[in-house]
Protein backbone atom coordinates (compact mmCIF):
# COMPACT_ATOMS: atom_id res chain seq x y z
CA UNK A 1 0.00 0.00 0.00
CA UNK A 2 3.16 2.22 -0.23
CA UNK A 3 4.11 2.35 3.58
CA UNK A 4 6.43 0.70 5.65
CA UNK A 5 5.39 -2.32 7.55
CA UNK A 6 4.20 -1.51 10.90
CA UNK A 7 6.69 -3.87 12.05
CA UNK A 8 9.70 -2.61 11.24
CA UNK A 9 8.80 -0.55 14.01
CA UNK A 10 10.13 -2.76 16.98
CA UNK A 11 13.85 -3.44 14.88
CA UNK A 12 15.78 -0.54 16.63
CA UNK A 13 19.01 -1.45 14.94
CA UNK A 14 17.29 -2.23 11.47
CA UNK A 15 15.74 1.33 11.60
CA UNK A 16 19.00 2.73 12.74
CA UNK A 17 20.80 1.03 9.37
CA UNK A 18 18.31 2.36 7.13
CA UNK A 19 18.39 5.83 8.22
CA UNK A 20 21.93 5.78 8.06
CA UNK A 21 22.17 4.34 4.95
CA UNK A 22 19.00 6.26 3.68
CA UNK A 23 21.36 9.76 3.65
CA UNK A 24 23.47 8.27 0.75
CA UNK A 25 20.57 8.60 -1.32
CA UNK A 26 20.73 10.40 -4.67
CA UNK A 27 18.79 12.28 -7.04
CA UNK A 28 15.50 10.83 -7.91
CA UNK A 29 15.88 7.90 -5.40
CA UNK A 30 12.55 8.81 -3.85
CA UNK A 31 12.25 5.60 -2.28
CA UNK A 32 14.90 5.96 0.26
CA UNK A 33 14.02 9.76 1.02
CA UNK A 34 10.71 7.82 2.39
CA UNK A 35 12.64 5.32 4.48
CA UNK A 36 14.73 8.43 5.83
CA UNK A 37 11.42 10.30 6.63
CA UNK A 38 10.29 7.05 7.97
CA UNK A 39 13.23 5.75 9.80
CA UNK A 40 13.62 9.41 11.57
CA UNK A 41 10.00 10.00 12.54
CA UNK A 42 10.18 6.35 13.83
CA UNK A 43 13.31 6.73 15.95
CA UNK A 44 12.48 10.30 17.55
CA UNK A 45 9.51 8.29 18.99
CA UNK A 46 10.07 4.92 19.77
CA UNK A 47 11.12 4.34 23.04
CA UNK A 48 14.57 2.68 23.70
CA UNK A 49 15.44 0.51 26.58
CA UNK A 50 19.21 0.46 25.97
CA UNK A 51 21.03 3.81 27.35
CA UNK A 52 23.98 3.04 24.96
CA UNK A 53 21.87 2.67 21.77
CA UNK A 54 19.99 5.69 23.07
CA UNK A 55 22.85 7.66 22.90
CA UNK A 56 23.63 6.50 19.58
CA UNK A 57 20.17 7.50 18.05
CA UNK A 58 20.39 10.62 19.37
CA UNK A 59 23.88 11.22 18.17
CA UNK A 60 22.42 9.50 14.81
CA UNK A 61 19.80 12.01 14.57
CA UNK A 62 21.84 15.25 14.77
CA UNK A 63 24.94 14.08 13.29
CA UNK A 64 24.30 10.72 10.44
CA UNK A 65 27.32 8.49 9.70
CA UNK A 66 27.54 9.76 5.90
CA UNK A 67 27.61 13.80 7.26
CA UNK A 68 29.90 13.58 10.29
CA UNK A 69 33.48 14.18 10.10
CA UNK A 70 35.32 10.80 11.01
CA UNK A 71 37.64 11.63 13.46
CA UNK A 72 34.81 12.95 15.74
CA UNK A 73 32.57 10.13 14.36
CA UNK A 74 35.20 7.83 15.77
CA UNK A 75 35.15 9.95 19.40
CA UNK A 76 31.79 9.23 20.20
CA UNK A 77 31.42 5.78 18.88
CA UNK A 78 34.06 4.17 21.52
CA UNK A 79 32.16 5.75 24.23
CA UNK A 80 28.93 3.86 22.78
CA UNK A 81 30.89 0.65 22.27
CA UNK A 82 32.95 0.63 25.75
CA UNK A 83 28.62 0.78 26.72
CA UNK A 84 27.63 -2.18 24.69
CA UNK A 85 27.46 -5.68 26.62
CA UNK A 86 29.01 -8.02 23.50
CA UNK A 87 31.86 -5.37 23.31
CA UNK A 88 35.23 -7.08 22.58
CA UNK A 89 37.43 -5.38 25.37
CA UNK A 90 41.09 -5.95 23.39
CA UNK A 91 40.00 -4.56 20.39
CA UNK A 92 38.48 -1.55 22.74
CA UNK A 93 41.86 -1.20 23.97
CA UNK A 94 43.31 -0.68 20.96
CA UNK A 95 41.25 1.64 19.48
CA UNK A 96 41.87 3.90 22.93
CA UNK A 97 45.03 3.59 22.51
CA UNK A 98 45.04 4.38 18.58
CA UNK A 99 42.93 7.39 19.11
CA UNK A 100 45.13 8.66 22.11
CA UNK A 101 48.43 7.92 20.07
CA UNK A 102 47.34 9.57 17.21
CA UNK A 103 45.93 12.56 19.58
CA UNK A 104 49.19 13.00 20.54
CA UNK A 105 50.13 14.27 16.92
CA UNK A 106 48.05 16.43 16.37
CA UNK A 107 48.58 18.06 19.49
CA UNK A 108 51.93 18.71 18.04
CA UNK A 109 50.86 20.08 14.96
CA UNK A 110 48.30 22.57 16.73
CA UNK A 111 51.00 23.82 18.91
CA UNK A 112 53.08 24.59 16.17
CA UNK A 113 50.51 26.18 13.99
CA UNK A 114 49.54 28.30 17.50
CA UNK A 115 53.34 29.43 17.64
CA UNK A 116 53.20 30.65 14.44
CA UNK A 117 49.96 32.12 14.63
CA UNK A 118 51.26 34.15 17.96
CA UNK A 119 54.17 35.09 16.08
CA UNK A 120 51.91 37.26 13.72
CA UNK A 121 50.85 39.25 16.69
CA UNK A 122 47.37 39.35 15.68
CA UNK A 123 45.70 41.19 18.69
CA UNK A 124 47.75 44.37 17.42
CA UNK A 125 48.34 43.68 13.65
CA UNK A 126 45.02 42.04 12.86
CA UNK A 127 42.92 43.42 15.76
CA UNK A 128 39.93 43.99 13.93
CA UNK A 129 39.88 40.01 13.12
CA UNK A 130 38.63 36.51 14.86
CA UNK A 131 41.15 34.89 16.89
CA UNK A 132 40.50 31.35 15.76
CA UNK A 133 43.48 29.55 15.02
CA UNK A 134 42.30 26.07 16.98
CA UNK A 135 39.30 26.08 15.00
CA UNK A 136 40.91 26.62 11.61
CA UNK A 137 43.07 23.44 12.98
CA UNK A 138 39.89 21.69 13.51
CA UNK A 139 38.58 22.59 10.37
CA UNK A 140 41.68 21.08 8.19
CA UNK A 141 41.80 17.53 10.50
CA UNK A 142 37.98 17.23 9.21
CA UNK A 143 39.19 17.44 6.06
CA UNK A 144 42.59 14.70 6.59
CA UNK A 145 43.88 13.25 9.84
CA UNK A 146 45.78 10.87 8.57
CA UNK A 147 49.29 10.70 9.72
CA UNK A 148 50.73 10.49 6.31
CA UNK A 149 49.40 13.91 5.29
CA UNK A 150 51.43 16.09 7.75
CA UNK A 151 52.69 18.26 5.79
CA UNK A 152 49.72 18.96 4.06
CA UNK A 153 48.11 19.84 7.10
CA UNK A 154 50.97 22.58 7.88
CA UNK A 155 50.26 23.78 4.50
CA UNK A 156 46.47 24.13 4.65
CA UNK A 157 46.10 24.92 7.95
CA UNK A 158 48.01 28.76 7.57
CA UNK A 159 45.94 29.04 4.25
CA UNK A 160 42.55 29.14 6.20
CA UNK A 161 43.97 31.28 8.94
CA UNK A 162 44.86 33.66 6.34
CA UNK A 163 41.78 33.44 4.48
CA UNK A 164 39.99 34.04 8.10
CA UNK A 165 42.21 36.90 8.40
CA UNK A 166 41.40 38.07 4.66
CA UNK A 167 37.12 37.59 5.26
CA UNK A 168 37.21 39.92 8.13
CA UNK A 169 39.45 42.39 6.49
CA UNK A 170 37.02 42.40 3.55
CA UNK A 171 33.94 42.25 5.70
CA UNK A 172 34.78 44.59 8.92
CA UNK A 173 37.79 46.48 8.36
CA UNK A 174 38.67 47.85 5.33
CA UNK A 175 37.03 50.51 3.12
CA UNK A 176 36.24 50.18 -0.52
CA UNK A 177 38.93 51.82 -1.60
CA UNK A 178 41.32 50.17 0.36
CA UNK A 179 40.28 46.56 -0.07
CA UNK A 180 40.23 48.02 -4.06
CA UNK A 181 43.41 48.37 -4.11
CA UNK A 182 44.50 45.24 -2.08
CA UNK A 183 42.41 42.83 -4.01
CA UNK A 184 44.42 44.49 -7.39
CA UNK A 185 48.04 43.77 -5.23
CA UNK A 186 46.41 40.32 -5.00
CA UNK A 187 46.14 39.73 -8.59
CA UNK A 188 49.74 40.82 -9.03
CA UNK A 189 50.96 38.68 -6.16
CA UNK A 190 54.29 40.93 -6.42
CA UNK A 191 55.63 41.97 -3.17
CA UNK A 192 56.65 45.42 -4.84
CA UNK A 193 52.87 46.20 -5.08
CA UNK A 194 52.97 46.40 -1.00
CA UNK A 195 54.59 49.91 -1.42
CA UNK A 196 51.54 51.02 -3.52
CA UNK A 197 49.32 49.91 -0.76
CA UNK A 198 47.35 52.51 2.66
CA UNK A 199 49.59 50.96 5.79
CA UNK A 200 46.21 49.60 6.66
CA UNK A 201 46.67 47.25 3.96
CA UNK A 202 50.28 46.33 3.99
CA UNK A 203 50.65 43.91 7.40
CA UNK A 204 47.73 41.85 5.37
CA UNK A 205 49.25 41.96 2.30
CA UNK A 206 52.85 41.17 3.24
CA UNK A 207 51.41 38.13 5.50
CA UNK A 208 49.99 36.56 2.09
CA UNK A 209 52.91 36.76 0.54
CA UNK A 210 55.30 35.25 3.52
CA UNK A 211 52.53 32.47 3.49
CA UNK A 212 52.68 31.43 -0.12
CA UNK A 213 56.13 31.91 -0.22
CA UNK A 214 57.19 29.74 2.51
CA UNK A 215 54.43 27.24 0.93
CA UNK A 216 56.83 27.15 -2.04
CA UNK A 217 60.39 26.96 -0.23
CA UNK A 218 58.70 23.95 1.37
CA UNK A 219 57.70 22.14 -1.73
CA UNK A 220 60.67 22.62 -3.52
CA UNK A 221 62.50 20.16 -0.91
CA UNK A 222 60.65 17.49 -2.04
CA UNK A 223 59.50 18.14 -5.76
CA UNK A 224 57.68 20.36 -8.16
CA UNK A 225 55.88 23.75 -7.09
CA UNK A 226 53.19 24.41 -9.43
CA UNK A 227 50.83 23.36 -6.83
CA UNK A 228 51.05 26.70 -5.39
CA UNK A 229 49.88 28.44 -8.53
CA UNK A 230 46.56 27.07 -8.20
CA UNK A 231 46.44 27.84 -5.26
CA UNK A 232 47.23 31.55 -5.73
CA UNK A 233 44.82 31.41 -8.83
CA UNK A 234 42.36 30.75 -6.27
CA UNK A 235 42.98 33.31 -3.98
CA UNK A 236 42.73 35.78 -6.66
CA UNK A 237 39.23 34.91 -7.15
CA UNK A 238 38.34 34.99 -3.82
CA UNK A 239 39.21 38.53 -3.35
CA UNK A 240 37.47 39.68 -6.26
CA UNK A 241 34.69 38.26 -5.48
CA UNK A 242 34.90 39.09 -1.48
CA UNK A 243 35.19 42.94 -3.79
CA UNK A 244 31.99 42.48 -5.53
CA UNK A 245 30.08 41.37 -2.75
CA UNK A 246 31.13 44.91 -1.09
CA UNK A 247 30.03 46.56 -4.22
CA UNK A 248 26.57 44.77 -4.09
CA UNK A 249 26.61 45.51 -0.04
CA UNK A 250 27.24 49.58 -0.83
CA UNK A 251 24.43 49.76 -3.23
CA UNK A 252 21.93 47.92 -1.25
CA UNK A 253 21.44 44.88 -3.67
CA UNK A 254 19.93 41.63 -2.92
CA UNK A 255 20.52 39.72 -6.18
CA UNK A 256 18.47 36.78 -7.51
CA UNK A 257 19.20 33.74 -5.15
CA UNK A 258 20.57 31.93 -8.85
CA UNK A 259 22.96 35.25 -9.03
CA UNK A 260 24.32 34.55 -5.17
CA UNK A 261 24.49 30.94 -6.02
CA UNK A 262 27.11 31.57 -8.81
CA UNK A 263 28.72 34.31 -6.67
CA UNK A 264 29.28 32.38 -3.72
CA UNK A 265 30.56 29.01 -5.89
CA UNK A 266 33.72 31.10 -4.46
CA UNK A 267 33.43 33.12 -1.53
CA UNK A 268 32.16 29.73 0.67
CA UNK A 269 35.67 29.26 0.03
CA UNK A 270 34.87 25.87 -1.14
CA UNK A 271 37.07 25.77 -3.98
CA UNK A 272 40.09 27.71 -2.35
CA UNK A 273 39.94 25.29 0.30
CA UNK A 274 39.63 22.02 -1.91
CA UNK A 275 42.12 23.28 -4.00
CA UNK A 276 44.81 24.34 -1.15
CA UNK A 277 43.75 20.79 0.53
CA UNK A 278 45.62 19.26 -2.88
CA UNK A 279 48.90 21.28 -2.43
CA UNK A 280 50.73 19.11 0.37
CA UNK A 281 49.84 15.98 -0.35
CA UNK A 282 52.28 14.43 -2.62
CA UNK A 283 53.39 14.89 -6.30
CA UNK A 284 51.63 10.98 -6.98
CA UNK A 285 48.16 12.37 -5.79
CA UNK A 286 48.29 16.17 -6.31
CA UNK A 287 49.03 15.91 -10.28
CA UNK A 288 48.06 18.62 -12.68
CA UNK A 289 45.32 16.40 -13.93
CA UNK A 290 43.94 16.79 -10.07
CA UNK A 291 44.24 20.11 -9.85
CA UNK A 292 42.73 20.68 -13.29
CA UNK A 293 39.56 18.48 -11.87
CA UNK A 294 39.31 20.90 -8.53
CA UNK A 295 39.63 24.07 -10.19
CA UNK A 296 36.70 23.02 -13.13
CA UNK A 297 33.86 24.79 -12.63
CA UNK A 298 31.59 22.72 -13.62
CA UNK A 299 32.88 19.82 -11.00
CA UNK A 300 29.78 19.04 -9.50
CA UNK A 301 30.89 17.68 -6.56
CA UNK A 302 33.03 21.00 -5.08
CA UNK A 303 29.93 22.85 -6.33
CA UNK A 304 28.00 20.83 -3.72
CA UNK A 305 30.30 21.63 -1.34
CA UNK A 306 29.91 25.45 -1.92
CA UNK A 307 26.35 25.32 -1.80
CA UNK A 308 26.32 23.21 1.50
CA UNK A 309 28.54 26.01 2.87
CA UNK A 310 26.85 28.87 2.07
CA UNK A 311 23.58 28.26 2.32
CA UNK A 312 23.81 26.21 5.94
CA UNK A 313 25.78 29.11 6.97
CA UNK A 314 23.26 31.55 5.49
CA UNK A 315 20.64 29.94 7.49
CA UNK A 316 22.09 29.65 10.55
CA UNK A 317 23.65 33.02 10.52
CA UNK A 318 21.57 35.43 9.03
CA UNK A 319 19.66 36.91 11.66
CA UNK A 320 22.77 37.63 13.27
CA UNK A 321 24.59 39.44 9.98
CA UNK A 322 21.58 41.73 10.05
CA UNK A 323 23.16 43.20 13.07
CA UNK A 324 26.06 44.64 11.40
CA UNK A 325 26.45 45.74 7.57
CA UNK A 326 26.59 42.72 5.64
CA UNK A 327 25.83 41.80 2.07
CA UNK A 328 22.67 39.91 1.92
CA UNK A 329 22.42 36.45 2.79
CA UNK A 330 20.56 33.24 0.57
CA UNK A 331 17.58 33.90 2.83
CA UNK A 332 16.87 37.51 2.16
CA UNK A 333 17.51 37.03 -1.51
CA UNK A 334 15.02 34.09 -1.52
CA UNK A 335 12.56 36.59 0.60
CA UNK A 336 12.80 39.31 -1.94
CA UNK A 337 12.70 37.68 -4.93
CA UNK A 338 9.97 35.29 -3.78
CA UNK A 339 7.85 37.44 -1.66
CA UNK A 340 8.18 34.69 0.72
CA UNK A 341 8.90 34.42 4.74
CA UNK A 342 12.03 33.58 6.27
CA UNK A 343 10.30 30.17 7.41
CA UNK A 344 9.60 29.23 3.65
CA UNK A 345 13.12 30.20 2.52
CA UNK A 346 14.52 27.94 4.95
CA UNK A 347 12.66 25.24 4.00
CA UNK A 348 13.84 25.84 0.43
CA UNK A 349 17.41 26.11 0.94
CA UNK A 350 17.30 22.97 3.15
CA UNK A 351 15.89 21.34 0.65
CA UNK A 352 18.60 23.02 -2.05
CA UNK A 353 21.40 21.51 0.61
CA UNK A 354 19.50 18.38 0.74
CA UNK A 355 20.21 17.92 -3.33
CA UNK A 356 23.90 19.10 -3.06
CA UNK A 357 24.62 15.79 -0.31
CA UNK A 358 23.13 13.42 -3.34
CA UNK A 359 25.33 15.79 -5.89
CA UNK A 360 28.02 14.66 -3.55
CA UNK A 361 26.91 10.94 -3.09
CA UNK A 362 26.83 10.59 -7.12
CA UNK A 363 30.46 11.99 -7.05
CA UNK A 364 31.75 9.23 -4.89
CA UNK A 365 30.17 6.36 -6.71
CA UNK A 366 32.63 4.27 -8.22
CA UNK A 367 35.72 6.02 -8.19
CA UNK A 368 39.50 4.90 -8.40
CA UNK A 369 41.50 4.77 -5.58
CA UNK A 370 43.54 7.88 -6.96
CA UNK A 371 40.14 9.73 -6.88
CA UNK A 372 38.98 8.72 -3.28
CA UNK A 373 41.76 10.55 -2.23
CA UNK A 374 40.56 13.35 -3.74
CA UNK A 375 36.89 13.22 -3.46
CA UNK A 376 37.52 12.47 0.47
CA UNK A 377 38.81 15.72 0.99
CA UNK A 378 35.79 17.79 -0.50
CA UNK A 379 33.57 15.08 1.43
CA UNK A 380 35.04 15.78 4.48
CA UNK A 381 34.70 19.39 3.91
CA UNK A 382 31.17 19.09 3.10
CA UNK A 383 31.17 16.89 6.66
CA UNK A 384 32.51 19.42 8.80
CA UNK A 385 30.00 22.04 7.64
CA UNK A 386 27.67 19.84 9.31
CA UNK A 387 29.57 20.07 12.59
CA UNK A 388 30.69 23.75 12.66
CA UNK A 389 27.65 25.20 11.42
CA UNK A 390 25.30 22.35 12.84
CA UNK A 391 22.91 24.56 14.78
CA UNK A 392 24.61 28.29 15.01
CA UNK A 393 27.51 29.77 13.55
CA UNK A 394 30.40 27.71 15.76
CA UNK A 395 33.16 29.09 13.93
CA UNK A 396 31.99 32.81 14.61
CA UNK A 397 30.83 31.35 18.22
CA UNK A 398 33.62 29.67 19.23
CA UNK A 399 32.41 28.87 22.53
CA UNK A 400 29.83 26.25 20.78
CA UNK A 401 32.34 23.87 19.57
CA UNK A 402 34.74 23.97 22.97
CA UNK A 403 33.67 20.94 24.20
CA UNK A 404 33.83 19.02 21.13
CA UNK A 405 37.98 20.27 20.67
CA UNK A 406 38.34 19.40 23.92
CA UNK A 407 37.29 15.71 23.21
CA UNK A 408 39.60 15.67 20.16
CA UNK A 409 42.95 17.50 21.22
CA UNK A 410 42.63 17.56 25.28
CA UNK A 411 41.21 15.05 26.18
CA UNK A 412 42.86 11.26 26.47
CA UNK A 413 40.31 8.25 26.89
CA UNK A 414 40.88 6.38 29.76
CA UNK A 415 41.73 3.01 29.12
């Protein structure tokens, strides 16, 4: 009759596999978007006797398998086993042991990326700018915390804290003509422009420059450097676009929610980020043809990414970017152009998110093991969108995702 059976109801674990499984749905599999509407009305109100597979349906319902990043993923789910009677206590051990060894690494790593970010002296240099160096940390391990990528890591990790550093210069410091000019110093990428520059400019400009240059030194140890170009090719669209959305901001504009859809392809950073995420990890993986994939504007799956960026951000953020001068967000343009509330335009863009995951899931069916390690990264990007951005704006809240580090990089598990 085109329901579930009514007795699927009583198979807790069955229902908990098929609304996991039911978010790797994609486009036009209307089938499964019933069993996840199904499964999820079914598990908010069944009542469960177990307190450990309690805990895991409730973690299941916030955060599914398919949109959680792994490390944390991995966190929570030796808590639930340690909780589970038929656990297997050696192979418990181990994985406490493999989590807290590994821990210990990237505890390393963030205190050398927090050395270098005190080095840059941000509360005078950069004082108008978030002071979130842990989280930009957090941000890159969602995307790889593998051991072997290290040094891609190092890379990444000072790209995002100088595109942090750039999106609040852009956004709450600088005036039109002076991010005019530095966007135009961008495209040069000459360190003689910096004399052209207002000294408001020129600590922001010469950090970009240190960056990508000591990206390069560090490359050339161990092969070729053309990595970096794309990644400087990105940058330079970022700024210009992070320069038209002022423009649109001074005149008022809310543009068609298509028109902010192609804009911010590039200012959710999406592309910068996938693209940077490339640079460190070896000349075997990070080949031109790679690159040549990330940067294509018609990839569908880093265009998935974009729009899961920017339009969970939107929504979670917008009320709160009405309080300052901010260009407008997917919601408002939606309002506008639709006439419609801010209730219906969430809906909409939920649902516009809810395509981009099964964009994402069709760009991870099938692929070579050369192009997992690609496609991983812009998964996991995707991922930790749903973590940072999950219910509020935890980047620009920091306080939100403090407990959450702390289980990652403080933390040890007991064994």
């Amino acid at each position: 009759e085109g329901r579930f059976k009514a007795s699927l109801e009583s198979d807790e674990q069955g229902l908990l596999s098929l609304y996991e499984a039911a978010h790797v749905a994609l486009n036009g599999e209307g089938i499964l978007d019933e069993a996840l509407a199904f499964a999820t009305k079914t598990l908010k109100s069944h009542k469960i006797c177990s307190p450990a597979f309690q805990k895991q349906v409730q973690f299941a319902l916030r955060l599914p398998i398919w949109k959680c990043v792994p490390r944390s993923l991995t966190r929570h789910y030796i808590d639930i086993y340690s909780e589970d009677a038929s656990h297997n206590q050696k192979l418990l051990v181990f994985a406490k042991l493999d989590f807290n060894m590994l821990q210990s690494d990237h505890r390393k790593e963030l205190n050398e990326v927090t050395r270098w970010w005190k080095s840059l002296n941000v509360a005078v240099n950069f004082r108008h700018a978030r002071d979130r160096v842990v989280e930009c940390y957090y941000w890159i391990y969602a995307v790889y915390f593998e051991p072997k990528y290290h040094l891609a890591r190092m890379i990444i990790v000072k790209i995002i804290s100088l595109l942090s550093l750039l999106d609040d210069t852009y956004d709450n410091f600088g005036t039109h003509d002076e991010v005019e000019i530095l966007t135009a110093a961008i495209q040069r990428f000459d360190v003689s422009a910096l004399e052209e520059l207002p000294e408001t400019m020129k600590n922001m400009y010469r950090l970009i420059i240190n960056v990508y240059d000591e990206i390069e030194t560090k490359l050339a140890e161990t092969g070729p450097t053309f990595a970096v170009d794309y990644a400087k090719e990105e940058l330079k669209k970022l700024c210009r676009s992070h320069l038209t959305e002022i423009q649109w901001r001074s005149k008022g504009n809310a543009p068609t929610l298509e028109e902010y859809k192609a804009f911010a392809y590039i200012t959710s950073c999406c592309p910068i980020l996938c693209t940077s995420a490339f640079v460190g990890m070896g000349a075997e993986i990070a080949t031109r043809e790679a690159f040549e994939w990330v940067i294509n504007e018609s990839n569908k799956m880093v265009r998935a990414g974009s729009i899961i960026f920017r339009l969970q951000n939107d929504i979670v953020s917008h009320k709160f970017e009405r309080n300052r001068k901010h260009a407008a967000s997917a919601v408002e343009c939606y309002v506008k152009e639709h006439m419609a509330s801010e209730d219906e335009a969430v809906e909409f863009l939920w649902t516009e998110i809810s395509k981009a995951w099964k964009d994402i899931a069709e760009a991870c069916q099938k692929p070579t093991p050369l192009l997992v390690a690609l496609t991983d990264r812009v998964l996991n990007f995707a991922r930790s969108i749903s973590v940072i951005y999950e219910k509020e704006d935890g980047y620009t809240n920091s306080y939100l995702l403090k407990a959450h580090l702390s289980s990652l990089f403080v933390d040890l598990i007991p064994l």
